[in-house]
N, C-alpha and C. Protein backbone atom coordinates (compact mmCIF):
# COMPACT_ATOMS: atom_id res chain seq x y z
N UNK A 1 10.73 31.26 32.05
CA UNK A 1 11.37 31.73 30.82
C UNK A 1 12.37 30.67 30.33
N UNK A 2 12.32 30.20 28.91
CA UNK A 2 13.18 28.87 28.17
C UNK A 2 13.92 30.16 27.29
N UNK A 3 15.32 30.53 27.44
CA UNK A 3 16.09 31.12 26.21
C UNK A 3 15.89 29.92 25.12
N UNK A 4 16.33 30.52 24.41
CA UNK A 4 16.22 30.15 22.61
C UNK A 4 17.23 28.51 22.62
N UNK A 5 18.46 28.97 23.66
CA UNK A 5 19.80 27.90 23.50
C UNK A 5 18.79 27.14 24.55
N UNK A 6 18.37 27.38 25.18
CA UNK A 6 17.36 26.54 26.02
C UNK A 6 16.86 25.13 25.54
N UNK A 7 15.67 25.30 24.84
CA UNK A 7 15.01 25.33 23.73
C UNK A 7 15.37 24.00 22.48
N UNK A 8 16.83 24.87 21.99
CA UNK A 8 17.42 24.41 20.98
C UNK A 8 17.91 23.16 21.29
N UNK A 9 18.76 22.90 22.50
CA UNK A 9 19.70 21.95 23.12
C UNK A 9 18.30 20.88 23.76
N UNK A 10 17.71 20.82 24.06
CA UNK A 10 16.79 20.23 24.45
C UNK A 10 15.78 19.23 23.22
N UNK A 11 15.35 20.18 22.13
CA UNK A 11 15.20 19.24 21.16
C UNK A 11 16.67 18.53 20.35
N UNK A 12 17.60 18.93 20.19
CA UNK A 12 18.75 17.73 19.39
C UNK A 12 19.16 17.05 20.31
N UNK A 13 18.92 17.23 21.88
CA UNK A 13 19.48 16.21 22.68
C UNK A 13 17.99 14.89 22.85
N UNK A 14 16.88 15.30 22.40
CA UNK A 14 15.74 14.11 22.21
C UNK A 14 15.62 14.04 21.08
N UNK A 15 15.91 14.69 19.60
CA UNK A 15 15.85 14.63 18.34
C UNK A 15 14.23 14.25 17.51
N UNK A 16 13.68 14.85 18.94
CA UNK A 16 11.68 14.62 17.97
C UNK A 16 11.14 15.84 18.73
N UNK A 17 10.11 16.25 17.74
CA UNK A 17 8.93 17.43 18.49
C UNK A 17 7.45 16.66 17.74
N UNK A 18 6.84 16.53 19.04
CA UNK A 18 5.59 15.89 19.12
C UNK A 18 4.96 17.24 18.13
N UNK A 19 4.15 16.80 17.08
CA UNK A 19 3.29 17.71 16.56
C UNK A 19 1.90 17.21 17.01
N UNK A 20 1.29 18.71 17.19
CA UNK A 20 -0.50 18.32 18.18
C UNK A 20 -1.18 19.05 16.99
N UNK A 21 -1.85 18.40 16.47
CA UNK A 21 -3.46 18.72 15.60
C UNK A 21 -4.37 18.50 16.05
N UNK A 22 -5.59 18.87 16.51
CA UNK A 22 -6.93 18.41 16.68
C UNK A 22 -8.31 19.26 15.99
N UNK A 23 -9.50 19.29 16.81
CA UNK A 23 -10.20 19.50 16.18
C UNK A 23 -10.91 20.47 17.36
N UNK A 24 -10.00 20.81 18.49
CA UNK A 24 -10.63 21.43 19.22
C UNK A 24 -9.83 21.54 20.31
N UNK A 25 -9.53 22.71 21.59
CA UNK A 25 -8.68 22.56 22.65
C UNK A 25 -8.62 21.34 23.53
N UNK A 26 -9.91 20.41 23.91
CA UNK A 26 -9.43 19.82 24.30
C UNK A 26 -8.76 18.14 24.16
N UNK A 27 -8.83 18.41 22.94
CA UNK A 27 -8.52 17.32 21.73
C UNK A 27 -7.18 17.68 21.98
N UNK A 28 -6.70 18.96 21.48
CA UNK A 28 -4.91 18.97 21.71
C UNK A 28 -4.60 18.90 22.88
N UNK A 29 -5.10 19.35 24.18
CA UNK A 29 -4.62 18.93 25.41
C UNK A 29 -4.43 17.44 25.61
N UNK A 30 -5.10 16.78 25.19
CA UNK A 30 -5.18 15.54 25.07
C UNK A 30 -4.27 14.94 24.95
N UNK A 31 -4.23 15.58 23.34
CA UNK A 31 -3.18 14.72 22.17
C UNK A 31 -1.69 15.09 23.19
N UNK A 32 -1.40 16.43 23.49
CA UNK A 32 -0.36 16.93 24.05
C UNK A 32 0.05 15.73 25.30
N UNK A 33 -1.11 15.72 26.33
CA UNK A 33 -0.93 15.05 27.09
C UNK A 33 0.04 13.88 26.89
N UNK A 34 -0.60 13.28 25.92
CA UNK A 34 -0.24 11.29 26.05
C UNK A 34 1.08 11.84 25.38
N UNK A 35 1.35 12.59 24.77
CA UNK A 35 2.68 12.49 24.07
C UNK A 35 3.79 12.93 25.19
N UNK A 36 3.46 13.59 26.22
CA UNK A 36 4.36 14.38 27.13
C UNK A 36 4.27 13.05 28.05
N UNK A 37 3.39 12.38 28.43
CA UNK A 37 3.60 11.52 29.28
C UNK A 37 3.98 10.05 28.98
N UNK A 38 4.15 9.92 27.43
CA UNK A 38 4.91 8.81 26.92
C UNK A 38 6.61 9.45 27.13
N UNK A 39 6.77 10.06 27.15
CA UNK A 39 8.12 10.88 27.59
C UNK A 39 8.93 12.19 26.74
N UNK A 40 7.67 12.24 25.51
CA UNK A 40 7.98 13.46 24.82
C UNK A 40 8.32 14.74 25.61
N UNK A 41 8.97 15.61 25.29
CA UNK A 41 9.71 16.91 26.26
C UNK A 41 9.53 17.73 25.19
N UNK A 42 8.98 17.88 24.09
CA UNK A 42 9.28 19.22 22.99
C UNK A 42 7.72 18.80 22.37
N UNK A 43 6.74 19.70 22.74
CA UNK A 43 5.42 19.26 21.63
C UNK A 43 4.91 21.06 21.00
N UNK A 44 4.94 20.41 19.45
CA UNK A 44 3.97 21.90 18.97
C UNK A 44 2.97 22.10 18.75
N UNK A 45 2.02 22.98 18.99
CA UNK A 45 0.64 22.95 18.88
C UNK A 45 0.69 23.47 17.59
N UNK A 46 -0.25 22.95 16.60
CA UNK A 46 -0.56 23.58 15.22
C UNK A 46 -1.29 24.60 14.94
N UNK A 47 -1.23 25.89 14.97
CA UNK A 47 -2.51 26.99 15.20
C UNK A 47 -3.55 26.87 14.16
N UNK A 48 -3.64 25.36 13.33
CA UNK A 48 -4.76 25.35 12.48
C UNK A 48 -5.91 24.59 13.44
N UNK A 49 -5.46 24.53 14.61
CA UNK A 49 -6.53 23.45 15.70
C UNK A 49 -7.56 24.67 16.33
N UNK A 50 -8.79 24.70 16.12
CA UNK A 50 -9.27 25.67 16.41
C UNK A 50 -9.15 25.69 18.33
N UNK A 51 -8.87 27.00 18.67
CA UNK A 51 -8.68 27.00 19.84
C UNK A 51 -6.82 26.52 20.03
N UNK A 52 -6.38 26.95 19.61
CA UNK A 52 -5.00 26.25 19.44
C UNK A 52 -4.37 27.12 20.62
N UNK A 53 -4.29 28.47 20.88
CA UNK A 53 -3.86 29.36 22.02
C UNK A 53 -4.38 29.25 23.31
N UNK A 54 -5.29 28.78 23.45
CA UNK A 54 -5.84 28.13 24.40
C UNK A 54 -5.16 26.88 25.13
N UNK A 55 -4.84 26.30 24.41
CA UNK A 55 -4.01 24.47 24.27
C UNK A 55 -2.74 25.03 24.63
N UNK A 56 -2.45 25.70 23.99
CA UNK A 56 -0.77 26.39 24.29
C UNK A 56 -0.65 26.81 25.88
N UNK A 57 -1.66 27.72 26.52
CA UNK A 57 -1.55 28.51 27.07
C UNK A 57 -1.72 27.32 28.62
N UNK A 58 -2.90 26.49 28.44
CA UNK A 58 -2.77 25.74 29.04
C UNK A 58 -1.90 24.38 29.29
N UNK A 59 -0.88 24.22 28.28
CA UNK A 59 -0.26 23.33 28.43
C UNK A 59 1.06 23.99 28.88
N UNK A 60 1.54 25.10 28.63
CA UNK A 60 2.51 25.64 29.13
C UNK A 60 2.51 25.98 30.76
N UNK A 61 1.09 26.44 31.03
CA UNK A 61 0.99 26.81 32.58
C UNK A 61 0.98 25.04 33.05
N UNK A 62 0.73 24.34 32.55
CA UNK A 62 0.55 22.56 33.18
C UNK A 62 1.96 22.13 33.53
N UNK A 63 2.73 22.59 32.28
CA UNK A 63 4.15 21.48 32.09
C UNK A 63 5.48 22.80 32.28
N UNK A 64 5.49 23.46 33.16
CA UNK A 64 6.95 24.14 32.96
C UNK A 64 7.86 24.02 32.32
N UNK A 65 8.52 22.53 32.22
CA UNK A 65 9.33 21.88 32.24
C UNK A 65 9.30 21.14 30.97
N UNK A 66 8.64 21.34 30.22
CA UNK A 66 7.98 21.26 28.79
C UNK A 66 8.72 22.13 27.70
N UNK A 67 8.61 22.46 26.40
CA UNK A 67 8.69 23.18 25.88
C UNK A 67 7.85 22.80 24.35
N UNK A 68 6.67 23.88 25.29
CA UNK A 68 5.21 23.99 24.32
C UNK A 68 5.62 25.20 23.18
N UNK A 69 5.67 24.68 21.83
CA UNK A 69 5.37 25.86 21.31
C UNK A 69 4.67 25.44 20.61
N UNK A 70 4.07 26.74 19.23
CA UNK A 70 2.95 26.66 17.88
C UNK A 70 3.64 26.80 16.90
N UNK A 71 2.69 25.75 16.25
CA UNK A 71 2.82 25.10 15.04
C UNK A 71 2.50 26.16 13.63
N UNK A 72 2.58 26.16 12.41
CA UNK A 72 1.54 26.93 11.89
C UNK A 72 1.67 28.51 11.86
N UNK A 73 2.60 28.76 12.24
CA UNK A 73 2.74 30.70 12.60
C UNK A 73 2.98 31.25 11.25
N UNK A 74 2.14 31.58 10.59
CA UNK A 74 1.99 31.78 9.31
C UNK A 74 2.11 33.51 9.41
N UNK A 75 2.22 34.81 10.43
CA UNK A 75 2.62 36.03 10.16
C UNK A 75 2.77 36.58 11.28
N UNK A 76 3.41 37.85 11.57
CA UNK A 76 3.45 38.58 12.36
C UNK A 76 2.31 38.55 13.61
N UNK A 77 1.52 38.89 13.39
CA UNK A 77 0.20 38.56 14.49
C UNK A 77 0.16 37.40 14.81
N UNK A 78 0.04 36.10 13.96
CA UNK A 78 -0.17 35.12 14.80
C UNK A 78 1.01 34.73 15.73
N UNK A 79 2.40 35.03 15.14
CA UNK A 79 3.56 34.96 16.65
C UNK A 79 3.73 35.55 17.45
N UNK A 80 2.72 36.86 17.40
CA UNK A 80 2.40 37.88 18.75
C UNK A 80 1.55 37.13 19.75
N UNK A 81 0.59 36.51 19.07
CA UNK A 81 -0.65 36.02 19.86
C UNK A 81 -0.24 34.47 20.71
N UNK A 82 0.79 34.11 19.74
CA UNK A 82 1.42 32.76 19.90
C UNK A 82 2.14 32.97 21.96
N UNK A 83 2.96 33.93 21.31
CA UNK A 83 3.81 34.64 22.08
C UNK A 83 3.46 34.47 23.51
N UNK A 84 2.17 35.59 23.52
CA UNK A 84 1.23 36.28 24.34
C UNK A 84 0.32 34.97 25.20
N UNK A 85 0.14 33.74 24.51
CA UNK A 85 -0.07 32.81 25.11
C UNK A 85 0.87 31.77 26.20
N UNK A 86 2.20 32.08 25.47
CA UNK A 86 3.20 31.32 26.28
C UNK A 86 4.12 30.04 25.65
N UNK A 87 4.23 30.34 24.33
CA UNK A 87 4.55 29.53 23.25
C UNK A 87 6.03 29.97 24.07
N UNK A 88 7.02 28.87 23.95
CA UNK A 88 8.40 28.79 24.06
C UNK A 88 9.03 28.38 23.04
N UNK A 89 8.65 28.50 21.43
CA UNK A 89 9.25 28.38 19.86
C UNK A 89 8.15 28.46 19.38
N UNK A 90 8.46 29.15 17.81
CA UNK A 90 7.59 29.47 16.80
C UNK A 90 7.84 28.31 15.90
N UNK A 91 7.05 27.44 15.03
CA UNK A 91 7.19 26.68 13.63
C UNK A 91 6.56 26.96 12.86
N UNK A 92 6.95 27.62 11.52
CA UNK A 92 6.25 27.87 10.27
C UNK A 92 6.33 26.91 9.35
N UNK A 93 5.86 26.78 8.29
CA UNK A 93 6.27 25.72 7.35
C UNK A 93 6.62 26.72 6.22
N UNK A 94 6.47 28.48 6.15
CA UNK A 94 6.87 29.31 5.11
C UNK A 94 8.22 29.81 5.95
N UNK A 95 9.14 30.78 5.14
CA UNK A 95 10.18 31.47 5.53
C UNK A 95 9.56 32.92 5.48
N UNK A 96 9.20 33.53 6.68
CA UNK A 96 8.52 35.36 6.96
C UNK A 96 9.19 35.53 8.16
N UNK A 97 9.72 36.78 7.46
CA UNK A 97 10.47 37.88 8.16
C UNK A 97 10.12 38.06 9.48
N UNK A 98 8.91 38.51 9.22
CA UNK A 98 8.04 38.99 10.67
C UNK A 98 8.10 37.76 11.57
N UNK A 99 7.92 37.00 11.15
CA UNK A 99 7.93 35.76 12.71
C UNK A 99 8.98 35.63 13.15
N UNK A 100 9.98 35.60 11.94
CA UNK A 100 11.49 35.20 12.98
C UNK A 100 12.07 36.58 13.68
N UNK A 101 11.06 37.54 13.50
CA UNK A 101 11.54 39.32 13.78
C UNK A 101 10.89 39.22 15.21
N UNK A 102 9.73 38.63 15.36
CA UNK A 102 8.54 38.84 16.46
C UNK A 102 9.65 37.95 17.58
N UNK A 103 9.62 36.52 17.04
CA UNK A 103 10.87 35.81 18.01
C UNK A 103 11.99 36.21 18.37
N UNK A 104 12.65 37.40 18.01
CA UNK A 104 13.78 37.83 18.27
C UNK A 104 13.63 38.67 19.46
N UNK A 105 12.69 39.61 18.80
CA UNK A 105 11.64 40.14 19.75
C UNK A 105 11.50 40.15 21.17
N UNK A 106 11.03 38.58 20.96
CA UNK A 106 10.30 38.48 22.58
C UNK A 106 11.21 37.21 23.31
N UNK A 107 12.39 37.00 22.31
CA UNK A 107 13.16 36.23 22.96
C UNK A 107 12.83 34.44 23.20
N UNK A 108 12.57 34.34 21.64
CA UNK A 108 12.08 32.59 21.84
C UNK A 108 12.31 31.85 20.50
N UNK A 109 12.87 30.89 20.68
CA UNK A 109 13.37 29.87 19.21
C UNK A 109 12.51 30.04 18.26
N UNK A 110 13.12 30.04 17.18
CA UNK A 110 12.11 29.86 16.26
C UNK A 110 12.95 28.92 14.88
N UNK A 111 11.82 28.74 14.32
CA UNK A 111 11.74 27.60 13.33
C UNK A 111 11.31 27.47 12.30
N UNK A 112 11.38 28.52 11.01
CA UNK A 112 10.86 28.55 9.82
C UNK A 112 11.26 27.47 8.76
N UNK A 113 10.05 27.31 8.16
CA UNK A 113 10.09 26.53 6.90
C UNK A 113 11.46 26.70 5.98
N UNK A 114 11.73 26.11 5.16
CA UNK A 114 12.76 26.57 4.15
C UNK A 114 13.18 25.06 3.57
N UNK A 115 12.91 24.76 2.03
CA UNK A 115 13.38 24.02 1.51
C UNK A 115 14.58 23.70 0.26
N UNK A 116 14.99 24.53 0.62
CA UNK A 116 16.17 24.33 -0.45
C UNK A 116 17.84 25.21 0.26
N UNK A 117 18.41 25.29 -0.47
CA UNK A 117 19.30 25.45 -0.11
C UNK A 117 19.53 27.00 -0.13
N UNK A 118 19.09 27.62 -1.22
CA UNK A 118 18.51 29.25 -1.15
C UNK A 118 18.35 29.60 0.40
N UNK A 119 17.29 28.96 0.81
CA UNK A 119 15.83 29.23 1.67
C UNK A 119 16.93 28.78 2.90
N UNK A 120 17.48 28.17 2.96
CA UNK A 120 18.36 27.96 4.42
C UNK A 120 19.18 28.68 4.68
N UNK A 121 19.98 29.53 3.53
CA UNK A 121 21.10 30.30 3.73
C UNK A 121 19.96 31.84 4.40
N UNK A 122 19.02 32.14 3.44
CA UNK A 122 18.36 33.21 4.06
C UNK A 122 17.64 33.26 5.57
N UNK A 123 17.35 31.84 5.81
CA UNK A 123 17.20 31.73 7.21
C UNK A 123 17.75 31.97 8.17
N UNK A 124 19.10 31.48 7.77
CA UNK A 124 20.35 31.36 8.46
C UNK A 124 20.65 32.98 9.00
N UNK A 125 20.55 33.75 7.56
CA UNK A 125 20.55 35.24 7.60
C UNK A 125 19.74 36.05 8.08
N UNK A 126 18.71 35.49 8.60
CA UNK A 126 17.23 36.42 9.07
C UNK A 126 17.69 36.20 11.08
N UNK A 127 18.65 34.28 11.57
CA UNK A 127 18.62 34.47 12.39
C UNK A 127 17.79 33.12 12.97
N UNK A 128 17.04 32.88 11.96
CA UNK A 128 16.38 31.34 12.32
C UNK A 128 17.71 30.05 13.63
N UNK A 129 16.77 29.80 14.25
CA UNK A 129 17.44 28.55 15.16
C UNK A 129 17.78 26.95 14.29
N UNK A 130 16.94 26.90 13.64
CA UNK A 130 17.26 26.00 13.07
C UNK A 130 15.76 26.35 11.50
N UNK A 131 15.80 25.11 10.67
CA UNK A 131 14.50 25.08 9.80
C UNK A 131 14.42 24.04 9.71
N UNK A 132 12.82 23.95 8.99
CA UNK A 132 11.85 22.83 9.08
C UNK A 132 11.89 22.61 7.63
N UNK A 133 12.22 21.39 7.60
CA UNK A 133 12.16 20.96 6.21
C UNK A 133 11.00 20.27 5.89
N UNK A 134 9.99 20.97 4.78
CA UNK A 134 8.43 20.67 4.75
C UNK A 134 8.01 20.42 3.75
N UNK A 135 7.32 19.51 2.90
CA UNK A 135 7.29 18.23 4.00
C UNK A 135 7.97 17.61 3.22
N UNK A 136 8.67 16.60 4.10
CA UNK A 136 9.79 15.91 4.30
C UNK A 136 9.41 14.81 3.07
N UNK A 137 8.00 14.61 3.06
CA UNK A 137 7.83 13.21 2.17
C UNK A 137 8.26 13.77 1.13
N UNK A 138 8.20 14.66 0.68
CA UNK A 138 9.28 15.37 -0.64
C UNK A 138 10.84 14.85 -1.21
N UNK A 139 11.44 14.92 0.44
CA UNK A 139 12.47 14.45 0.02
C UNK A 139 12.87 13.24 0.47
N UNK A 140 14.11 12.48 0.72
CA UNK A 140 14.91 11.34 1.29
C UNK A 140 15.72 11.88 2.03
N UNK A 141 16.18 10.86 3.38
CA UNK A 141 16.85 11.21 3.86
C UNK A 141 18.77 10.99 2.92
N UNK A 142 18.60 11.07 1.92
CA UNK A 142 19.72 10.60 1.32
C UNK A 142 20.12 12.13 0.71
N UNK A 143 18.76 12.65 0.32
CA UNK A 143 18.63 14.51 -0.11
C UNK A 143 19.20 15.23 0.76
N UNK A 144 18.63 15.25 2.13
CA UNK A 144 18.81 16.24 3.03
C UNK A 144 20.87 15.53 3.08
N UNK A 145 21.20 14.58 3.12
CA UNK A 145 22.65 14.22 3.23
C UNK A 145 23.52 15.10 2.43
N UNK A 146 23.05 15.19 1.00
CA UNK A 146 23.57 15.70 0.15
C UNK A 146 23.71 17.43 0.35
N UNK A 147 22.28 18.03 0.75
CA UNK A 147 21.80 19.47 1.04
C UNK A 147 23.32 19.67 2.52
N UNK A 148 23.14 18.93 3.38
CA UNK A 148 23.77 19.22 4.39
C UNK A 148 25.52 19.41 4.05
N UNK A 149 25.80 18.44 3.11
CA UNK A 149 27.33 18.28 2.47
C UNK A 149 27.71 19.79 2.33
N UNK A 150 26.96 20.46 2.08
CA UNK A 150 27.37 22.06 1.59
C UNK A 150 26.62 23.08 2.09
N UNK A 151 25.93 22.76 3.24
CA UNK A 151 25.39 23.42 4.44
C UNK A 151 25.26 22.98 5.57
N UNK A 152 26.60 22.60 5.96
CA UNK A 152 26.63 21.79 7.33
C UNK A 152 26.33 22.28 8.78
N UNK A 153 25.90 23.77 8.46
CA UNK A 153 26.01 24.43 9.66
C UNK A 153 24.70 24.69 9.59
N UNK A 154 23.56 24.13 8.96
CA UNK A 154 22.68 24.48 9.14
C UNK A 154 21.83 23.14 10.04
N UNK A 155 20.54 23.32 11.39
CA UNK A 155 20.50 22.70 12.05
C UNK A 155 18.89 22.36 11.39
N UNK A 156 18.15 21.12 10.90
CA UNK A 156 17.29 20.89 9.82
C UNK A 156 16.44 19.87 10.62
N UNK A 157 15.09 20.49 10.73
CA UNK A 157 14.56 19.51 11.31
C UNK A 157 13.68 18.74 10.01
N UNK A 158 13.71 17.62 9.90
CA UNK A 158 12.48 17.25 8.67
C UNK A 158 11.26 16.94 9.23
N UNK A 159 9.87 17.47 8.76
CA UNK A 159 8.34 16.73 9.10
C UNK A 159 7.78 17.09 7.90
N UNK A 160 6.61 16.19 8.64
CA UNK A 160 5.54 15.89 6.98
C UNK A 160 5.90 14.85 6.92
N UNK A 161 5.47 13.40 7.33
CA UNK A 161 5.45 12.19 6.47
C UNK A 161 6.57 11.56 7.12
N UNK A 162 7.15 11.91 8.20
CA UNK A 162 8.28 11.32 8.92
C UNK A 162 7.34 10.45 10.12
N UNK A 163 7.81 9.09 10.32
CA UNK A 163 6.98 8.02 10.71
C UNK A 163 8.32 7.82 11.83
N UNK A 164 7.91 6.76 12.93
CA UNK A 164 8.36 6.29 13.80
C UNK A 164 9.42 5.10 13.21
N UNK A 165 9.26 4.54 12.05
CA UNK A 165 10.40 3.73 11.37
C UNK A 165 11.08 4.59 10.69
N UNK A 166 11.06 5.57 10.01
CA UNK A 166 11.65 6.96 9.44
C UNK A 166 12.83 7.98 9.84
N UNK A 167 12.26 7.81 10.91
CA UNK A 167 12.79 9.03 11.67
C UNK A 167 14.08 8.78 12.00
N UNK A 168 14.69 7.61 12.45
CA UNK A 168 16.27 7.31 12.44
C UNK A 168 16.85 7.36 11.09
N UNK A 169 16.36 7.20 10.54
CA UNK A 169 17.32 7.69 8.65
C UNK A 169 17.23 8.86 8.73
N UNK A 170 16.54 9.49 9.13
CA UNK A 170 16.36 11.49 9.03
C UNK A 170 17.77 12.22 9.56
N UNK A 171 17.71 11.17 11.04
CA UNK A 171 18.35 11.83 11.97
C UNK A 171 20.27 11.09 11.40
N UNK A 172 20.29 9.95 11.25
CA UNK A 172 21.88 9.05 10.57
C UNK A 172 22.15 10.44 9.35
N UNK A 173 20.89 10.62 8.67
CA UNK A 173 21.75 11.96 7.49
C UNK A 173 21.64 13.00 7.97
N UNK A 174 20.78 13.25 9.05
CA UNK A 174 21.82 14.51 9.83
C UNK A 174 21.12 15.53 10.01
N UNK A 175 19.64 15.49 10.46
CA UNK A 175 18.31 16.26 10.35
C UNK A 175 18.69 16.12 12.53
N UNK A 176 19.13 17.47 12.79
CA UNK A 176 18.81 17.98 14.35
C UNK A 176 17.83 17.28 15.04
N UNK A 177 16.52 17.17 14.20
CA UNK A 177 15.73 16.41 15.13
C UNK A 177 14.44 15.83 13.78
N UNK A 178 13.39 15.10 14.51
CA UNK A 178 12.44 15.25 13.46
C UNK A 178 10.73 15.89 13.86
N UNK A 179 10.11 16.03 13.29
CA UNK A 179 9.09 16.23 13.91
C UNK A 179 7.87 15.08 13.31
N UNK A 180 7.18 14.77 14.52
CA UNK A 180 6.44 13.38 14.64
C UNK A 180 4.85 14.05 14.69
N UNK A 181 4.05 13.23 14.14
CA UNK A 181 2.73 13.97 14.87
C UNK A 181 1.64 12.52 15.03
N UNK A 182 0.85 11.84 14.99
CA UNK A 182 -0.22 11.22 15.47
C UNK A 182 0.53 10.13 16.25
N UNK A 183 1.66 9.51 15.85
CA UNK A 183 2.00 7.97 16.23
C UNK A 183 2.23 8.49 17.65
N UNK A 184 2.45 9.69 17.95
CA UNK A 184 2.71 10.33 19.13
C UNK A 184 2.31 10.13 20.16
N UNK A 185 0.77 10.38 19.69
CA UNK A 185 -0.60 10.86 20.62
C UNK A 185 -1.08 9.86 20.98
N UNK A 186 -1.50 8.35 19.80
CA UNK A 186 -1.89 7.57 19.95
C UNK A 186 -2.08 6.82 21.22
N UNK A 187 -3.28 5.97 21.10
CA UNK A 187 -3.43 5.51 22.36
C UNK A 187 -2.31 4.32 22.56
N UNK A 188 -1.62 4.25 24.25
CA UNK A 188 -1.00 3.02 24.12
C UNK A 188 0.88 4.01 23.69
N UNK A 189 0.76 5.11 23.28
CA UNK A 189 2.02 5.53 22.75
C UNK A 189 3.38 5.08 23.55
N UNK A 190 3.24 4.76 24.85
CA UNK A 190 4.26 4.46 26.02
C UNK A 190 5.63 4.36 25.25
N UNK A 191 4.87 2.61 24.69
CA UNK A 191 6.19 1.70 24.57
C UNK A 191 6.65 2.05 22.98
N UNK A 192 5.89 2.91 22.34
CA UNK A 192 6.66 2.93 20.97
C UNK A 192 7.16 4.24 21.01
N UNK A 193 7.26 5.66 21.93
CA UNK A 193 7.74 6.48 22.03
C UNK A 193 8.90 6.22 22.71
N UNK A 194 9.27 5.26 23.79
CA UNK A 194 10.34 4.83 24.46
C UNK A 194 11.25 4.05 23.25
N UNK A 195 10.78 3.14 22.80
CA UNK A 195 11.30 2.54 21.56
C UNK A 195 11.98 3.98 20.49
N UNK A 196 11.15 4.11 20.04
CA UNK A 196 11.65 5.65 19.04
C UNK A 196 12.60 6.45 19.79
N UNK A 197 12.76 6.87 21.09
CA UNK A 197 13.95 7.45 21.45
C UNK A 197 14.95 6.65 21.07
N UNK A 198 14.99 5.38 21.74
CA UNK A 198 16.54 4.93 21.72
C UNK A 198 17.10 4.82 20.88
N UNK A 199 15.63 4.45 19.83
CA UNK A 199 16.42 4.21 18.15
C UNK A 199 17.13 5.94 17.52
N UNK A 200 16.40 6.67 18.21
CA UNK A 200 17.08 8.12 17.82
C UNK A 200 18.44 8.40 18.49
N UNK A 201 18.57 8.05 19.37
CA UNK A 201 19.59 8.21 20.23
C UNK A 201 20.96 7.14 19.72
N UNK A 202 20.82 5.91 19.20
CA UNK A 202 21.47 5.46 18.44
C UNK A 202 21.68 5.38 17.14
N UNK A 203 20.95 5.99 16.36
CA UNK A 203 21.30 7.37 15.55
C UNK A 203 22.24 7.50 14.22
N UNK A 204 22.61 8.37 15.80
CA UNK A 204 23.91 9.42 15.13
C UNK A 204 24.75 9.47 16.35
């Protein structure tokens, strides 16, 4: 069992969550793999990967010490099922009630979409751990600086279009963490995931 503060403190103290897409379970085990063993500690499975609960279920029973959750939790049922697999955080890219209700629920971080400043205060109000700012290629990290000036208490992860040269401007204006997805997985990821920490870690 990962509580929520678990969870939370664990991604802003590495400031990235490996995102896993594939085209099949053992494509995301895969993808999951190389990213956990380049030294990633936070990866989400996307529940648009067919077989995606599967990937979850097995990567959570693999990595204890991990914190596997799904990607994609688009309603009530799918963060039951998420759940029920062994997801340790929910990520939506919409703001619904029901998921951040189901996570409260069953006692596990969660992470809804929300892009504006509206959409963060209601998050904030529903109970959300932090939100996902989607997608990020939308904005600059110079936006989210400005957004944060007058919502500082809100904890903002940006993905979508956030790159391994990127991702330290995300994090200098003040984005909790970012979320990464192929440069991750890639073959060879070792030395540019080790690289990408430190540059995150020197930061902020």
């Amino acid at each position: 069992m990962m509580y929520p503060w678990e969870v939370m403190h664990g991604i802003a103290r590495q400031r990235v969550l490996g995102i896993i897409r594939s085209d099949g379970v053992e494509g995301a085990v895969r993808a999951a793999e190389t990213a956990i063993g380049a030294g990633i500690h936070t990866v989400e499975v996307s529940l648009t990967t067919p077989g995606a609960l599967a990937a979850i279920e097995r990567l959570a029973a693999a990595h204890p010490a991990v914190r596997v959750g799904a990607g994609t939790v688009l309603d009530e049922a799918a963060a039951r099922a998420a759940v029920a697999a062994g997801a340790r955080f929910l990520v939506s890219p919409s703001l619904h009630r029901g998921v951040v209700r189901t996570a409260h629920r069953y006692g596990i971080a969660v992470i809804p979409g929300a892009a504006t400043p509206t959409e963060w205060v209601r998050a904030m109000e529903m109970g959300a751990d932090a939100v996902k700012l989607f997608p990020a290629s939308a904005y600059s990290p110079a936006a989210l600086r400005d957004m944060l000036a007058a919502l500082p208490q809100v904890p903002v992860v940006p993905t979508g279009g956030v790159s391994l040269t990127s991702a330290p401007g995300w994090i200098a204006a003040g984005a909790v963490a970012c979320g990464i997805g192929s440069a991750l997985t890639a073959a060879g990821a070792d030395a540019a995931v080790a690289d990408l920490l430190d540059r995150l870690a020197a930061a902020r």
